[in-house]
N, C-alpha and C. Protein backbone atom coordinates (compact mmCIF):
# COMPACT_ATOMS: atom_id res chain seq x y z
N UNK A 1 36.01 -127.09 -27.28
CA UNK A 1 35.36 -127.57 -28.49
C UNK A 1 33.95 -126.98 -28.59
N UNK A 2 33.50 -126.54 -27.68
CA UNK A 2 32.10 -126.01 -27.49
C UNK A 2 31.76 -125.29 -27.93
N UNK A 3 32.95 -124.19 -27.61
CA UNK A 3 33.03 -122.31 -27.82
C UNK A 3 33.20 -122.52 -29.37
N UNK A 4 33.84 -123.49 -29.52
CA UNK A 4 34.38 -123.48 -31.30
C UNK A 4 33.32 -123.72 -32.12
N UNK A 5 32.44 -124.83 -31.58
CA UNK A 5 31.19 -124.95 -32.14
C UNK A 5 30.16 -123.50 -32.27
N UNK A 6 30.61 -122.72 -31.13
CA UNK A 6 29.26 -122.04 -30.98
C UNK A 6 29.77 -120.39 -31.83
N UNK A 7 31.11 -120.26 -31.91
CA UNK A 7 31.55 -119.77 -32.85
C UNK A 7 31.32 -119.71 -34.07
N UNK A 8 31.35 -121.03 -34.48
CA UNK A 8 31.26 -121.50 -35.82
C UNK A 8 30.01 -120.99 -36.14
N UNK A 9 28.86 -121.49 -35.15
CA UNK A 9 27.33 -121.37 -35.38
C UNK A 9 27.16 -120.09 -35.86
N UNK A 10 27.60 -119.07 -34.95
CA UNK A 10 27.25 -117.28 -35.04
C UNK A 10 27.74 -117.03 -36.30
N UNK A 11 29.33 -117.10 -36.58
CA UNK A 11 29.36 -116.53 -37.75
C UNK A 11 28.43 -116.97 -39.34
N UNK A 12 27.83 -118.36 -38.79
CA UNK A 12 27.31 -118.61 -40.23
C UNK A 12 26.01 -118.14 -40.07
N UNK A 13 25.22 -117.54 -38.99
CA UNK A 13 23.97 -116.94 -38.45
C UNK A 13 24.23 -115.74 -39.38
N UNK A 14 25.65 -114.82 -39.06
CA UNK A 14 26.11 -113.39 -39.19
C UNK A 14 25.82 -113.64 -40.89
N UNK A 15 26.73 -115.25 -41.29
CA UNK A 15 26.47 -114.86 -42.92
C UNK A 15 25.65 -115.02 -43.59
N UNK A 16 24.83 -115.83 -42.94
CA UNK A 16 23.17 -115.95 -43.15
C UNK A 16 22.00 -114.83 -43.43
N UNK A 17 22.03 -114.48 -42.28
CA UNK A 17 20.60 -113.81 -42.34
C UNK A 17 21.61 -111.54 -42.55
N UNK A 18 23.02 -111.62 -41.98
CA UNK A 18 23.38 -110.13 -42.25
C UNK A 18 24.04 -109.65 -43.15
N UNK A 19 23.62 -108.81 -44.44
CA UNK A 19 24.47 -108.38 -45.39
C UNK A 19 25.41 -107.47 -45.83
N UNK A 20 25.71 -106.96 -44.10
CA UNK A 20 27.03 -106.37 -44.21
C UNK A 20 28.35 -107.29 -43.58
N UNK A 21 29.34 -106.34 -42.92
CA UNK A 21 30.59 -106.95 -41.96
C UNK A 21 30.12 -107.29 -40.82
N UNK A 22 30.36 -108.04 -40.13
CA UNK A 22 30.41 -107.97 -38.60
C UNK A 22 30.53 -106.68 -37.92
N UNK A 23 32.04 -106.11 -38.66
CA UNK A 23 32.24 -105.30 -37.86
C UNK A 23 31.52 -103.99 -37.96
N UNK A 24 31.28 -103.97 -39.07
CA UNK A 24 30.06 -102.94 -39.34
C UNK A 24 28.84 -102.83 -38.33
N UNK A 25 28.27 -104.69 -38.26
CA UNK A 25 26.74 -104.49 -37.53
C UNK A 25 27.50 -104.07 -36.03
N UNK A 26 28.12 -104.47 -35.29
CA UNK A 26 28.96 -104.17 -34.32
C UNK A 26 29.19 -102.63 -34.04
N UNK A 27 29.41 -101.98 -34.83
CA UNK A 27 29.64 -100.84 -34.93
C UNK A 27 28.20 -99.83 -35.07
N UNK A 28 27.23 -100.50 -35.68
CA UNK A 28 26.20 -100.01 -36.05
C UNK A 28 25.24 -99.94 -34.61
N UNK A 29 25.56 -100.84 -33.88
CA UNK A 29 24.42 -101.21 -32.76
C UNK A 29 25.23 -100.23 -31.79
N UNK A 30 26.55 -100.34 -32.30
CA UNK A 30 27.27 -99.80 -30.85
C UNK A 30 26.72 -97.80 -31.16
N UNK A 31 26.64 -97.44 -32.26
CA UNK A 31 26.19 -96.18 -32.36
C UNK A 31 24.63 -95.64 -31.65
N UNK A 32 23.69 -96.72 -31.95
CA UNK A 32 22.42 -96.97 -31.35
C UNK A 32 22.79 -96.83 -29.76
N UNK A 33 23.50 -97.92 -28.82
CA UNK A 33 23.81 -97.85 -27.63
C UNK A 33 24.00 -97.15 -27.25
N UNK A 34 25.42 -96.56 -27.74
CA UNK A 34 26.19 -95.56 -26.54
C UNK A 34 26.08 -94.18 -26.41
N UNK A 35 24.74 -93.84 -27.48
CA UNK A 35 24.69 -92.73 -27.79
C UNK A 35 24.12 -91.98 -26.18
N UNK A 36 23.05 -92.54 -25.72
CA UNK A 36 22.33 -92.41 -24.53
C UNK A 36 23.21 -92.41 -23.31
N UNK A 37 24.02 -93.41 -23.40
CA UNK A 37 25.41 -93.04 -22.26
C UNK A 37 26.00 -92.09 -22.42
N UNK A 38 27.08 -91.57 -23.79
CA UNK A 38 27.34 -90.94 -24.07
C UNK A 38 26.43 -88.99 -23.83
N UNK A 39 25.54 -89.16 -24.09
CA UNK A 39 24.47 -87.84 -23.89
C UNK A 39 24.80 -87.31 -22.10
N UNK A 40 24.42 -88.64 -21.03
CA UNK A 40 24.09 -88.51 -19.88
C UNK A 40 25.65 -87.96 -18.87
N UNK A 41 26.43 -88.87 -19.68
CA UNK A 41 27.96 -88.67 -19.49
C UNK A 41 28.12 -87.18 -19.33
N UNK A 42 28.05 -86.47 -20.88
CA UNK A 42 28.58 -84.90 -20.78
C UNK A 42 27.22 -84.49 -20.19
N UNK A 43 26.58 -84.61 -20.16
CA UNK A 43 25.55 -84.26 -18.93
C UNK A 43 26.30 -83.53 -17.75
N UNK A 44 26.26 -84.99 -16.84
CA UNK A 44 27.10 -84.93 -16.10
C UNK A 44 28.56 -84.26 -15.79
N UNK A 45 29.33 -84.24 -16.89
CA UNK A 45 30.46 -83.26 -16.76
C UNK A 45 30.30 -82.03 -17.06
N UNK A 46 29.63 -81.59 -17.97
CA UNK A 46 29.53 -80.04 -17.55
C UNK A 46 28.20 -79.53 -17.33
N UNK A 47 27.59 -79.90 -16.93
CA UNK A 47 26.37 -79.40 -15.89
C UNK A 47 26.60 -79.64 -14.81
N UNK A 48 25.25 -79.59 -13.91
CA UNK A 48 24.81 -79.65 -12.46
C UNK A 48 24.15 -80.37 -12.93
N UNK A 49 23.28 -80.91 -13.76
CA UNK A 49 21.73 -81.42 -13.53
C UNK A 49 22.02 -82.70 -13.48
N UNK A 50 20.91 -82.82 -12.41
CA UNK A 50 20.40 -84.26 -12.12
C UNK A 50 19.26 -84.90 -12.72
N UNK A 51 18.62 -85.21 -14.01
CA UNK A 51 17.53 -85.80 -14.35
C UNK A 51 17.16 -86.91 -13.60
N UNK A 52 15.82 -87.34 -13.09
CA UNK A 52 15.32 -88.52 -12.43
C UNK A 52 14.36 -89.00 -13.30
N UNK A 53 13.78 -89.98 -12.94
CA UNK A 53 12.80 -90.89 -12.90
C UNK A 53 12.82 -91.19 -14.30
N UNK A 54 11.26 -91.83 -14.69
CA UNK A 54 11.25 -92.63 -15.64
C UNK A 54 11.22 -91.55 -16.80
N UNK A 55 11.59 -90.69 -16.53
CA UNK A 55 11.92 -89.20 -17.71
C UNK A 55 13.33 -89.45 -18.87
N UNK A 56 14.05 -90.52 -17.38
CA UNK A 56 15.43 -90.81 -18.23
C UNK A 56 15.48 -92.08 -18.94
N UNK A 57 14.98 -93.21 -18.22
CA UNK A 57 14.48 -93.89 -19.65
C UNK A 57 13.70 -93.65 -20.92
N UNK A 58 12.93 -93.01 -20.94
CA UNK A 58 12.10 -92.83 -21.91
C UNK A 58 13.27 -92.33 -22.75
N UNK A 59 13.57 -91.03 -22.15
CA UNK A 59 14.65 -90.58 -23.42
C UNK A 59 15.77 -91.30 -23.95
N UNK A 60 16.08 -92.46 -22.94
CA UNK A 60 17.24 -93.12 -23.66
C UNK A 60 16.15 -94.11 -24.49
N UNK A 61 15.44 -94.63 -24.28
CA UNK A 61 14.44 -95.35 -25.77
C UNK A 61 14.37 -94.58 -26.99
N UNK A 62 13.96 -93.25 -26.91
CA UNK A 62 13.61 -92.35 -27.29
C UNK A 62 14.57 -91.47 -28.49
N UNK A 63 16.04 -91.12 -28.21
CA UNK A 63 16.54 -90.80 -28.57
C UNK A 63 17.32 -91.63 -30.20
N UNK A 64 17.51 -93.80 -29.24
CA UNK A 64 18.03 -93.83 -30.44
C UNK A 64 16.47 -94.04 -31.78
N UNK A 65 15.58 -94.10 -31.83
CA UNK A 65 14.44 -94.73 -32.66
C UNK A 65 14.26 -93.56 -33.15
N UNK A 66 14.75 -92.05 -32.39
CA UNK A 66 14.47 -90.98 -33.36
C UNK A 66 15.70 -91.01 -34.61
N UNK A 67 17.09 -91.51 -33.88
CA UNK A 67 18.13 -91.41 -34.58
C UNK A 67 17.90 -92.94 -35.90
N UNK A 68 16.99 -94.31 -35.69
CA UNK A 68 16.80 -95.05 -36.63
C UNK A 68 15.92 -94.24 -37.77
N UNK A 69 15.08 -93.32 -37.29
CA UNK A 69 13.85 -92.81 -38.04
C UNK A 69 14.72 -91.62 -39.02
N UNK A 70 15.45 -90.85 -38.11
CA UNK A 70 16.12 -89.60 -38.86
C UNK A 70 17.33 -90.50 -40.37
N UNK A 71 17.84 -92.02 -39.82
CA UNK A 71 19.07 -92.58 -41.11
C UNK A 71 17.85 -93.41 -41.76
N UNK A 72 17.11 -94.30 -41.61
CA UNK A 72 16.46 -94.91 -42.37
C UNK A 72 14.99 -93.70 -43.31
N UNK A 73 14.89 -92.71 -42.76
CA UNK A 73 14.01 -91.99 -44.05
C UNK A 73 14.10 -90.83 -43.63
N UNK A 74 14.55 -89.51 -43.30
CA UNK A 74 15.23 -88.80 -43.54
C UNK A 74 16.07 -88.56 -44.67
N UNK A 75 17.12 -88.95 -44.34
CA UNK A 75 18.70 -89.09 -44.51
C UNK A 75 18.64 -89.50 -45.97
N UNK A 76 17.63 -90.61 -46.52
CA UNK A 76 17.73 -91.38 -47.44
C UNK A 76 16.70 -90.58 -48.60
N UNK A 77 15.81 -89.74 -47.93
CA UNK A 77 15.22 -88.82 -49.31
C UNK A 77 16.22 -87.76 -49.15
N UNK A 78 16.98 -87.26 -48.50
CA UNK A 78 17.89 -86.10 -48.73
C UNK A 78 19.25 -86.87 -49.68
N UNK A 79 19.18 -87.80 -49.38
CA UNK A 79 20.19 -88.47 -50.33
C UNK A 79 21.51 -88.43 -49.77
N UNK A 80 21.38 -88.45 -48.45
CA UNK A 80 22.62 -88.38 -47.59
C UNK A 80 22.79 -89.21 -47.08
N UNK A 81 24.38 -90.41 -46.48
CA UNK A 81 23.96 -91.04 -45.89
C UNK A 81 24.63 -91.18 -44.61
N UNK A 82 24.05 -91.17 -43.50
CA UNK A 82 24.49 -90.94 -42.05
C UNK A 82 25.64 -92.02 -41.71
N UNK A 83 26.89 -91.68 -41.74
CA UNK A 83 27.60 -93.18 -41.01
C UNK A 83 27.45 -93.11 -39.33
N UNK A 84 28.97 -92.88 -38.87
CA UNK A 84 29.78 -93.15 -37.37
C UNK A 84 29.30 -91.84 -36.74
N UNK A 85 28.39 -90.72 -37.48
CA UNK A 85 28.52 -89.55 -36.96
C UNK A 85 26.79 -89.82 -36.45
N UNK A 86 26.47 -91.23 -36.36
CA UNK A 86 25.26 -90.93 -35.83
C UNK A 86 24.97 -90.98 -34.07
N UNK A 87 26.09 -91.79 -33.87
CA UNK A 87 26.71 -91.68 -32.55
C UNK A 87 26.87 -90.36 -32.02
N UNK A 88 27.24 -88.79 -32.47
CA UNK A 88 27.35 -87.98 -32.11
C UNK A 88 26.13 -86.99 -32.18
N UNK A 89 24.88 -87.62 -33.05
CA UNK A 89 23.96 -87.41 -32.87
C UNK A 89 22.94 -87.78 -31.91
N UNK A 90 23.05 -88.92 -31.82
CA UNK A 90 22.36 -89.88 -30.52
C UNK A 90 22.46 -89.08 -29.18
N UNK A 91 23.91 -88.69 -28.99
CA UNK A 91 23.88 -88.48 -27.77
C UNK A 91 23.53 -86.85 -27.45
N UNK A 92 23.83 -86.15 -28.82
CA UNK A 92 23.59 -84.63 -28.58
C UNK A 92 21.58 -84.67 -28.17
N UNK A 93 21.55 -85.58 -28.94
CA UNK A 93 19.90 -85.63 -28.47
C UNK A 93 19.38 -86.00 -27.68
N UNK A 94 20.07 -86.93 -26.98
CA UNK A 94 20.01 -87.34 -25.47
C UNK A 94 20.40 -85.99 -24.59
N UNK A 95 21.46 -85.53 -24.54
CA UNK A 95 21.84 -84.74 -23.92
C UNK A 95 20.77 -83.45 -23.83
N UNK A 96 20.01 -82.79 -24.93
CA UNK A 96 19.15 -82.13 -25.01
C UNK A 96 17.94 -82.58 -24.50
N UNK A 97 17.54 -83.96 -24.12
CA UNK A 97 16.37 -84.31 -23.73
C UNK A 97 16.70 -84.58 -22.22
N UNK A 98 17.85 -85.10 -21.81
CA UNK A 98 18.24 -84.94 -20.14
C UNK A 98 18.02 -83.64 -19.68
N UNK A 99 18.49 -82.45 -21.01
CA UNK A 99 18.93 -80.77 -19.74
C UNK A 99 17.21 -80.80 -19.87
N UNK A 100 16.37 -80.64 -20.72
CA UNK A 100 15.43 -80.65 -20.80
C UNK A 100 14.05 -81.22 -19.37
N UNK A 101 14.72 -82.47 -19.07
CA UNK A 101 13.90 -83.39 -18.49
C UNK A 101 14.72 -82.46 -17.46
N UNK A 102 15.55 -82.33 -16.87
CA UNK A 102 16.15 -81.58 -15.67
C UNK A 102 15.80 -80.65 -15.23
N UNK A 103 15.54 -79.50 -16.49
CA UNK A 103 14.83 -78.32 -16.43
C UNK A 103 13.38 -77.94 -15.93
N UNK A 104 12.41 -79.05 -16.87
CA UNK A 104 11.04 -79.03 -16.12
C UNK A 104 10.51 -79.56 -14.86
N UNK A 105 11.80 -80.62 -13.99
CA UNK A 105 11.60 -81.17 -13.21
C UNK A 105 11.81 -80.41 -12.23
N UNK A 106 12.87 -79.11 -12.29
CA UNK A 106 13.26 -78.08 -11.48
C UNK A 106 12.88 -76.68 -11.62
N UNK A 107 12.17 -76.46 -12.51
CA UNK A 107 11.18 -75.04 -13.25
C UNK A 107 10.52 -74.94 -11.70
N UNK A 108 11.31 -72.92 -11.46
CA UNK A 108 10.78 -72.78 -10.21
C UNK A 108 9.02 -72.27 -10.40
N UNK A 109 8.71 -72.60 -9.40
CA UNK A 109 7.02 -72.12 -9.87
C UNK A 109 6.88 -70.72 -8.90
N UNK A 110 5.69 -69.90 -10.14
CA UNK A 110 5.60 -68.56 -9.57
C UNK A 110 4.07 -68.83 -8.91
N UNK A 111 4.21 -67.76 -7.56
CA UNK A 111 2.84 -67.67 -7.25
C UNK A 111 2.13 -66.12 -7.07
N UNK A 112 0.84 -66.07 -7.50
CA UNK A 112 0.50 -64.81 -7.91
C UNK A 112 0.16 -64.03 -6.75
């Protein structure tokens, strides 16, 4: 009876204060998320690199707030509008900011 209550509660929260689907916001956050997993993932499968330290958080902060900034005003003076494919953006930009962070962390140094 609890869960039912607390059920009940969320969805009228969802119809309250969100003016799309559920499954939409669901879908929407999940593009934000997994993009940064997703990036580190093919990382990992076809590279070598190992990115460390707090190089790899940043970029997973980093990546999706560029991807909120690029659909909320970008996207919206070009008159385009970003759906499910922002997920494949998220992570290509993650992925470019891991080889990146990998790269300078391992940039051999010359001496004169």
């Amino acid at each position: 009876i609890a869960f039912s209550v607390l059920l009940l509660l969320a969805i009228l929260v969802f119809y309250a204060f969100v003016k799309t689907t559920v499954i939409n916001l669901v879908l929407d956050i999940a593009n934000y998320t997994y993009g940064p997993l997703l990036g580190l993932f093919t990382l990992g499968i076809f590279t070598k690199a190992k990115p460390k330290g707090w190089g790899v958080l940043i970029i997973s902060l980093l990546a999706p707030l560029l991807c909120y900034f690029l659909v909320n005003y970008v996207a919206k003076d070009a008159k385009y509008q970003i759906g499910y494919e922002l997920l494949l953006i998220n992570g290509l930009l993650s992925f470019i900011g891991y080889y990146l962070l990998h790269y300078f962390q391992n940039k051999p140094q010359f001496e004169c």
